[in-house]
C-alpha atoms as a PDB file:
ATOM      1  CA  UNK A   1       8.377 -36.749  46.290  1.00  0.00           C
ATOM      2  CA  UNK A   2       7.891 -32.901  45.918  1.00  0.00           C
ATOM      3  CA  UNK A   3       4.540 -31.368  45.889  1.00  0.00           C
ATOM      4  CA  UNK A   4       4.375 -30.386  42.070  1.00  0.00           C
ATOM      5  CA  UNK A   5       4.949 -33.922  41.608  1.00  0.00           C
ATOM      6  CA  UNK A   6       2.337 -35.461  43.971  1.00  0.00           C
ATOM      7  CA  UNK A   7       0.267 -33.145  42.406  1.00  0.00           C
ATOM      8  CA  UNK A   8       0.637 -34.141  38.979  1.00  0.00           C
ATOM      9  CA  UNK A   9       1.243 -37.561  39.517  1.00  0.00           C
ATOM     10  CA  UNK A  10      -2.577 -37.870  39.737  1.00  0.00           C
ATOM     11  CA  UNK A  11      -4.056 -38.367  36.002  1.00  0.00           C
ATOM     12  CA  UNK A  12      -6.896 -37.007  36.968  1.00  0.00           C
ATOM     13  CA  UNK A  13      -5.764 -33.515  38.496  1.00  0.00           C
ATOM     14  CA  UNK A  14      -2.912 -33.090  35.565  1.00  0.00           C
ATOM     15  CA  UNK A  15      -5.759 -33.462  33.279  1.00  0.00           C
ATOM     16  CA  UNK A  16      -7.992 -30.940  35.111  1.00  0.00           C
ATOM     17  CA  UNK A  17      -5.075 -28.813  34.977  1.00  0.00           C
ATOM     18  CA  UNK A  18      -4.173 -28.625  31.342  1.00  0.00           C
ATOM     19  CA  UNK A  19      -7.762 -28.148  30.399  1.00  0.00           C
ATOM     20  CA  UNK A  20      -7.996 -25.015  32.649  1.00  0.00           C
ATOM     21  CA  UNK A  21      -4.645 -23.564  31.146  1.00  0.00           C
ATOM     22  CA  UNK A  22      -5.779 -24.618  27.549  1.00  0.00           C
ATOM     23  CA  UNK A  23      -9.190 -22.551  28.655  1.00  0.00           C
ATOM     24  CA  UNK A  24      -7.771 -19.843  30.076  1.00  0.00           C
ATOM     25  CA  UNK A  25      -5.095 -19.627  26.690  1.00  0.00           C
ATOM     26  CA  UNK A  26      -8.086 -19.765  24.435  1.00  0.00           C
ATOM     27  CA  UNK A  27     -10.083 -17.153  26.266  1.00  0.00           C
ATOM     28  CA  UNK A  28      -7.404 -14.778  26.272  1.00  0.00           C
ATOM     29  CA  UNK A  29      -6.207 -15.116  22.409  1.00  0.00           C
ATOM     30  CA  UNK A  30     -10.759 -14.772  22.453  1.00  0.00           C
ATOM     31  CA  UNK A  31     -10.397 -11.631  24.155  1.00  0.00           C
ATOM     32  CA  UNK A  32      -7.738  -9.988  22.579  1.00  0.00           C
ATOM     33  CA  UNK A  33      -9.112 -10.452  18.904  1.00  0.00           C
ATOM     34  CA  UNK A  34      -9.848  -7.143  17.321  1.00  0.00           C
ATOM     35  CA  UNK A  35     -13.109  -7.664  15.172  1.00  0.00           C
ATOM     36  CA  UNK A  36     -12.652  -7.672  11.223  1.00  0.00           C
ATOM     37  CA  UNK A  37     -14.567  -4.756  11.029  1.00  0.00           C
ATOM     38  CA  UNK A  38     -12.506  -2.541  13.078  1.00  0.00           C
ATOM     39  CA  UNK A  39      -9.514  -3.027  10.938  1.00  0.00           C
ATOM     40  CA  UNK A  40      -9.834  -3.979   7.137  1.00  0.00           C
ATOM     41  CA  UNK A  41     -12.942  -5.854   7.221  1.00  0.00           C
ATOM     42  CA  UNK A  42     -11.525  -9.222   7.154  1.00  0.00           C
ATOM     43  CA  UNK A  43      -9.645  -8.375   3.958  1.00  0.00           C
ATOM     44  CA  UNK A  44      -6.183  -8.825   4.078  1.00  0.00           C
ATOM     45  CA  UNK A  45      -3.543  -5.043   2.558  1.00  0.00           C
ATOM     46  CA  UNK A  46      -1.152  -7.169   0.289  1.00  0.00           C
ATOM     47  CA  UNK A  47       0.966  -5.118  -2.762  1.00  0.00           C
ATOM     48  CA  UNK A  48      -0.751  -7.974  -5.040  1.00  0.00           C
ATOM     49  CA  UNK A  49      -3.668  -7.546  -7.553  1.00  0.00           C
ATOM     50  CA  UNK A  50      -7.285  -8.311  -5.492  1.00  0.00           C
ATOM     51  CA  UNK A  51      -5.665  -7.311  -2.391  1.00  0.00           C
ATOM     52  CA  UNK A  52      -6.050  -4.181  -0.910  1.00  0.00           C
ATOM     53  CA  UNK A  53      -3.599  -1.680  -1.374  1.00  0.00           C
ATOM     54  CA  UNK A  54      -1.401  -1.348   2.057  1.00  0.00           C
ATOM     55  CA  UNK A  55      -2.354   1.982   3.861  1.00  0.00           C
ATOM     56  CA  UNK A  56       0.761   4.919   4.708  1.00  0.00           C
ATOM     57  CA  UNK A  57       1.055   8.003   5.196  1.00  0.00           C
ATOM     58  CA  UNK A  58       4.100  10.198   3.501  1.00  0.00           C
ATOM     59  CA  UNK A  59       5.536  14.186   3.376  1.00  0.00           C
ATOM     60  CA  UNK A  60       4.887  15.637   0.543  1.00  0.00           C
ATOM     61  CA  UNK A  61       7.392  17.746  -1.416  1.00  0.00           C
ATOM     62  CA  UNK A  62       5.467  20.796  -0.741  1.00  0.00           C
ATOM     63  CA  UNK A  63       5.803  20.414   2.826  1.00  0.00           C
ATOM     64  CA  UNK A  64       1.937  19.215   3.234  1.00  0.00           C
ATOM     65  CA  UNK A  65       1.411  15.058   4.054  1.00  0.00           C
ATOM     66  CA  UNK A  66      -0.860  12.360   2.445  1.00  0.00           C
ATOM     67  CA  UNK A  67      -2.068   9.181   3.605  1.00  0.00           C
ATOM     68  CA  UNK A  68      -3.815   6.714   1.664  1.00  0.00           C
ATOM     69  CA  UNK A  69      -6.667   6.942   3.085  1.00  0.00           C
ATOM     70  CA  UNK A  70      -6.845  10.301   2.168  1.00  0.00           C
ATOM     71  CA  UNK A  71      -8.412   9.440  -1.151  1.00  0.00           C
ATOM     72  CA  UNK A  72     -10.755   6.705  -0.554  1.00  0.00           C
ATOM     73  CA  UNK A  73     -13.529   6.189  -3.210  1.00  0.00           C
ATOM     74  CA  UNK A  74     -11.176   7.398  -5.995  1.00  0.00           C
ATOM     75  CA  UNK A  75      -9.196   5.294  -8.440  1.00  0.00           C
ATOM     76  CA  UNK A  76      -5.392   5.646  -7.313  1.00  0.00           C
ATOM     77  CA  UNK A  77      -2.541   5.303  -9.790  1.00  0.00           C
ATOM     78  CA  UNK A  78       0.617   4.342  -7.004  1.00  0.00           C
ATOM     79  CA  UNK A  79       3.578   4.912  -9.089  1.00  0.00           C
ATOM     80  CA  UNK A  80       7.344   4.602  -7.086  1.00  0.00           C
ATOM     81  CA  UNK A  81      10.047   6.103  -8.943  1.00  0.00           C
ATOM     82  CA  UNK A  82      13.165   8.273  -8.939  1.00  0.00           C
ATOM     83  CA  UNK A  83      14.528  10.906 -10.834  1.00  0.00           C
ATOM     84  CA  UNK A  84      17.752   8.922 -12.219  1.00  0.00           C
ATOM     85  CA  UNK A  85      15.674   6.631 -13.787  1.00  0.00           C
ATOM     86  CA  UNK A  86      15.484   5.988 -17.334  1.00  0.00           C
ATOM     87  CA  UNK A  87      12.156   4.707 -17.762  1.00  0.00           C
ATOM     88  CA  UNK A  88      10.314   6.474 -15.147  1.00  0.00           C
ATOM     89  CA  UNK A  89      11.553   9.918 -17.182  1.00  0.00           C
ATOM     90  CA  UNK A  90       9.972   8.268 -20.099  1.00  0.00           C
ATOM     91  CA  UNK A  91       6.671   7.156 -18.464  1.00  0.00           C
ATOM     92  CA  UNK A  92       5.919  10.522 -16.280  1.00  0.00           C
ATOM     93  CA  UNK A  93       4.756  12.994 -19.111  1.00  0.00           C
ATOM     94  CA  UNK A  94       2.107  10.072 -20.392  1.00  0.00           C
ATOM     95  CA  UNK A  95       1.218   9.606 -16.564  1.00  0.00           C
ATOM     96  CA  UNK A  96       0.518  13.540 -16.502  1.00  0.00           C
ATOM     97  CA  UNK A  97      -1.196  14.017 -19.483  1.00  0.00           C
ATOM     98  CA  UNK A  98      -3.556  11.056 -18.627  1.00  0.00           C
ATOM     99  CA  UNK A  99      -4.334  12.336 -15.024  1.00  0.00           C
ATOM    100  CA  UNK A 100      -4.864  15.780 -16.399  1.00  0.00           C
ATOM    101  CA  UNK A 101      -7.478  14.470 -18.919  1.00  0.00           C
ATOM    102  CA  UNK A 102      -9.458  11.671 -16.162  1.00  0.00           C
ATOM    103  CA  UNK A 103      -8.541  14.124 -12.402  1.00  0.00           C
ATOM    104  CA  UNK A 104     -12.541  15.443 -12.495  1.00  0.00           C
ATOM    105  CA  UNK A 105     -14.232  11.761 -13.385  1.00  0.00           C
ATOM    106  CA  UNK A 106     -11.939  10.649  -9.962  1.00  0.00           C
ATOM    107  CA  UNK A 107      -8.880   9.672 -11.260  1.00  0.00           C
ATOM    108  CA  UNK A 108      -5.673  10.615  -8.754  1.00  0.00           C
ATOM    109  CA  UNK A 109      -2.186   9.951  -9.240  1.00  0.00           C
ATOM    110  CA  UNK A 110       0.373   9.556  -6.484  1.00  0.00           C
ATOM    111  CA  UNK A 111       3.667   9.964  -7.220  1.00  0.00           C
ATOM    112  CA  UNK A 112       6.090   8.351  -4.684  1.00  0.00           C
ATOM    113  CA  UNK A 113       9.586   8.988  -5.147  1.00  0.00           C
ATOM    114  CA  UNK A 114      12.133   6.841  -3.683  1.00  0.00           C
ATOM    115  CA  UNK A 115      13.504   9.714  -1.711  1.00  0.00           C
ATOM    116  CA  UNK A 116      15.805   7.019   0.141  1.00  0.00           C
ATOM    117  CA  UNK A 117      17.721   6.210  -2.772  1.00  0.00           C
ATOM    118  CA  UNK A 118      16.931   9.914  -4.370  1.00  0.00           C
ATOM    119  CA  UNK A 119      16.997  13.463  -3.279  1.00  0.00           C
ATOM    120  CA  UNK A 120      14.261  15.950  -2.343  1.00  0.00           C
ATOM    121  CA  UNK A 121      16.199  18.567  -4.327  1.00  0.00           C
ATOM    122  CA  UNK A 122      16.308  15.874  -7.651  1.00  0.00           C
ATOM    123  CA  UNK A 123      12.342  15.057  -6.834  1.00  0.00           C
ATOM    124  CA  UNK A 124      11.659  18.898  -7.170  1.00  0.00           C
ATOM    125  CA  UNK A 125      13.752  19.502  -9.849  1.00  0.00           C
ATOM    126  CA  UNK A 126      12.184  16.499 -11.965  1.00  0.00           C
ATOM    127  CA  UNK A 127       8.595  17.625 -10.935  1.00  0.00           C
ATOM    128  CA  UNK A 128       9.398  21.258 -12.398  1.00  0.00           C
ATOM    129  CA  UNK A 129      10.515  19.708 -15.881  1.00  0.00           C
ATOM    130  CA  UNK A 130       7.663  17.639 -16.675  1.00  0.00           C
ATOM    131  CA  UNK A 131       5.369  19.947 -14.705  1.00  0.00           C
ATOM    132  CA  UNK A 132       3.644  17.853 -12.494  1.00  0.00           C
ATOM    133  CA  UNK A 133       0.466  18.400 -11.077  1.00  0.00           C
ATOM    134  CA  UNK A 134      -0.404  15.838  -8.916  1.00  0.00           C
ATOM    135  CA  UNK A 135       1.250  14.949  -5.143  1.00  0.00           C
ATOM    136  CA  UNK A 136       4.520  13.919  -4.910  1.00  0.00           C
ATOM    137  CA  UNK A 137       5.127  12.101  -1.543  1.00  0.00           C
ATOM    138  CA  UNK A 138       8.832  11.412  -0.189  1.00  0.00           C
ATOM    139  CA  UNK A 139       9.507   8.156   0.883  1.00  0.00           C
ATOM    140  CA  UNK A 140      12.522   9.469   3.056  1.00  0.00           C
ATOM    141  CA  UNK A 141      12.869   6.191   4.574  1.00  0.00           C
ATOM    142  CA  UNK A 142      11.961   3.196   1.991  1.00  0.00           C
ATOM    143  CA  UNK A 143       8.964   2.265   4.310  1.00  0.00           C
ATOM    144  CA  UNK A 144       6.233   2.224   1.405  1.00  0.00           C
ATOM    145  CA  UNK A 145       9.109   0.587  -0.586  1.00  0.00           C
ATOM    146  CA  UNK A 146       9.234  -2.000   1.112  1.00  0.00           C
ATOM    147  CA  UNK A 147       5.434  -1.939   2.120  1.00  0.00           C
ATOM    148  CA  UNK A 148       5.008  -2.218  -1.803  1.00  0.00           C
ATOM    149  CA  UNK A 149       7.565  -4.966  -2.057  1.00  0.00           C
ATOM    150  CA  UNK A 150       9.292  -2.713  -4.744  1.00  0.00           C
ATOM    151  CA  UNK A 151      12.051  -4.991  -7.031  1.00  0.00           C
ATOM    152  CA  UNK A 152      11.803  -2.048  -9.811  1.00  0.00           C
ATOM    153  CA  UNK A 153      11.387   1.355 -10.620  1.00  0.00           C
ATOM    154  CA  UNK A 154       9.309   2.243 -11.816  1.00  0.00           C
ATOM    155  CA  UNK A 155       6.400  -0.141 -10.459  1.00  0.00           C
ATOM    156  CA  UNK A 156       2.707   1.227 -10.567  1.00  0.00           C
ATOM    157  CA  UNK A 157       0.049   0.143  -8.995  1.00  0.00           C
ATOM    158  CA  UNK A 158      -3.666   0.720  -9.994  1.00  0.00           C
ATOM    159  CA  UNK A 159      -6.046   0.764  -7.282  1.00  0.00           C
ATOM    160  CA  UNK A 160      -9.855   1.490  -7.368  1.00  0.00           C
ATOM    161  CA  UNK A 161     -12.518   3.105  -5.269  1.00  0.00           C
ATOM    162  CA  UNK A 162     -12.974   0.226  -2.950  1.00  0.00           C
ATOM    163  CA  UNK A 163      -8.879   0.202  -2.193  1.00  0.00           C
ATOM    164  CA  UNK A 164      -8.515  -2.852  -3.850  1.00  0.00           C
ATOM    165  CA  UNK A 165      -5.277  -3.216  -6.398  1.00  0.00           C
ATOM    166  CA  UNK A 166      -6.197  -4.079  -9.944  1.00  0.00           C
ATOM    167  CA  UNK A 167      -3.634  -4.630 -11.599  1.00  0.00           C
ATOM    168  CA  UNK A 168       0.454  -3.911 -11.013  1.00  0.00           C
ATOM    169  CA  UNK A 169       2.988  -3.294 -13.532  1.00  0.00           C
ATOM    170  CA  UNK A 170       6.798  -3.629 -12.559  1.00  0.00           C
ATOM    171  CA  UNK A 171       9.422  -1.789 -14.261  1.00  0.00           C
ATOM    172  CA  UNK A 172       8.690   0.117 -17.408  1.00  0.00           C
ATOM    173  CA  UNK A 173       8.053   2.615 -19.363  1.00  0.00           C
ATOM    174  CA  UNK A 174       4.606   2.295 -19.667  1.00  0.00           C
ATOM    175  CA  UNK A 175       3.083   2.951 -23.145  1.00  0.00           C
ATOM    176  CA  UNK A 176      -0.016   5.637 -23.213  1.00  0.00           C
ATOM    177  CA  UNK A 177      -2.029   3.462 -24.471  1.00  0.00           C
ATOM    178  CA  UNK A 178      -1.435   0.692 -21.583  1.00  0.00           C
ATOM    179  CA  UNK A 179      -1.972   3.428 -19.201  1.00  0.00           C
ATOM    180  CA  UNK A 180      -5.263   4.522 -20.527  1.00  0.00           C
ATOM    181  CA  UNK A 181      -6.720   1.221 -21.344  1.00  0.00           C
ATOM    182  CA  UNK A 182      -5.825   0.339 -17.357  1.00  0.00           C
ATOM    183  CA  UNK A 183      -7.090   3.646 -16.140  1.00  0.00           C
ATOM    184  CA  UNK A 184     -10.424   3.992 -17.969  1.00  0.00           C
ATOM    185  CA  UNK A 185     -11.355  -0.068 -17.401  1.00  0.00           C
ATOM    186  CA  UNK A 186     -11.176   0.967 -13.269  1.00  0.00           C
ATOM    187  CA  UNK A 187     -13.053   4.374 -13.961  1.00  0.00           C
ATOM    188  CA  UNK A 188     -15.472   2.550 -16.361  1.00  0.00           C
ATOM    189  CA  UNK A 189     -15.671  -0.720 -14.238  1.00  0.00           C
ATOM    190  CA  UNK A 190     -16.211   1.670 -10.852  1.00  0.00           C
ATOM    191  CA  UNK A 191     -18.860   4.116 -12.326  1.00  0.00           C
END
């Protein structure tokens, strides 16, 4: 009989055994925990409504970058879309003219286009022709596309000060009306 074997063959030392591997695997997953509060705070980023928003950072089309973080403590409006599409052209001007009238009570739109399946030259073109004010970030790669679990354009996502996703709204347009009621009950609820 080999050694391993001898070994083993004894209940009580194959017993001692497993309990110090068990030990030593619970110790280590123990160890290599990073606390809650280091990361999210035990919340979980999930593109779902009461989840917080998943964090990235993008080029803008002015050359700059923006990361979500960037505007913690104001109420985000997330809204992927592209230039060829129908009902993102018919949503942006409301989208605008509703971030122009709530931008000082906190209110701040980002506008992510789908640069993947887009152009930077069609983004800038687009954002000339409505005149759009607020950052436009280039998702060169589809990484906050697919972050956001996008199965639409447009899809908006309306996220308050805490960085936790209200409400989400897939495909479109978007009336006025829906966007304001949506925007002022997250500035109302978060004042």
């Amino acid at each position: 009989m080999d050694p391993i074997t001898a070994f083993l063959a004894n209940r009580l030392r194959a017993s001692a055994l497993i309990l110090i591997v068990a030990t030593l695997g619970v110790l280590g997953i123990w160890a290599s925990a990073v606390p809650s509060g280091e990361t999210t705070g035990g919340r979980i980023p999930a593109p779902r409504q009461g989840f917080l928003a998943p964090a990235f950072d993008l080029e803008t089309l002015n050359g700059g970058s923006h990361s979500l973080a960037d505007f913690q403590g104001q109420v985000i409006v997330l809204n992927l879309w592209a230039s060829w599409c129908p009902p993102c052209r018919a949503e942006m001007p409301a989208i605008q003219s509703l971030y122009e009238q709530y931008k000082d009570q906190g209110l701040v739109v980002l506008a992510v286009n789908m640069t993947y399946q887009d152009s930077v030259s069609s983004a800038a073109s687009f954002t000339n022709e409505f005149g759009l004010s607020f950052p436009i970030l280039l998702d060169r790669t589809g990484l906050v596309g697919k972050l956001y679990r996008m199965r639409a354009l447009p899809t908006t996502f309306f996220i308050d000060r805490q960085g936790e996703i209200q409400e989400v709204i897939v495909g479109g347009p978007m009336s006025e009306l829906t966007l304001q009621s949506l925007i002022t009950e997250i500035l109302e609820v978060e004042s």
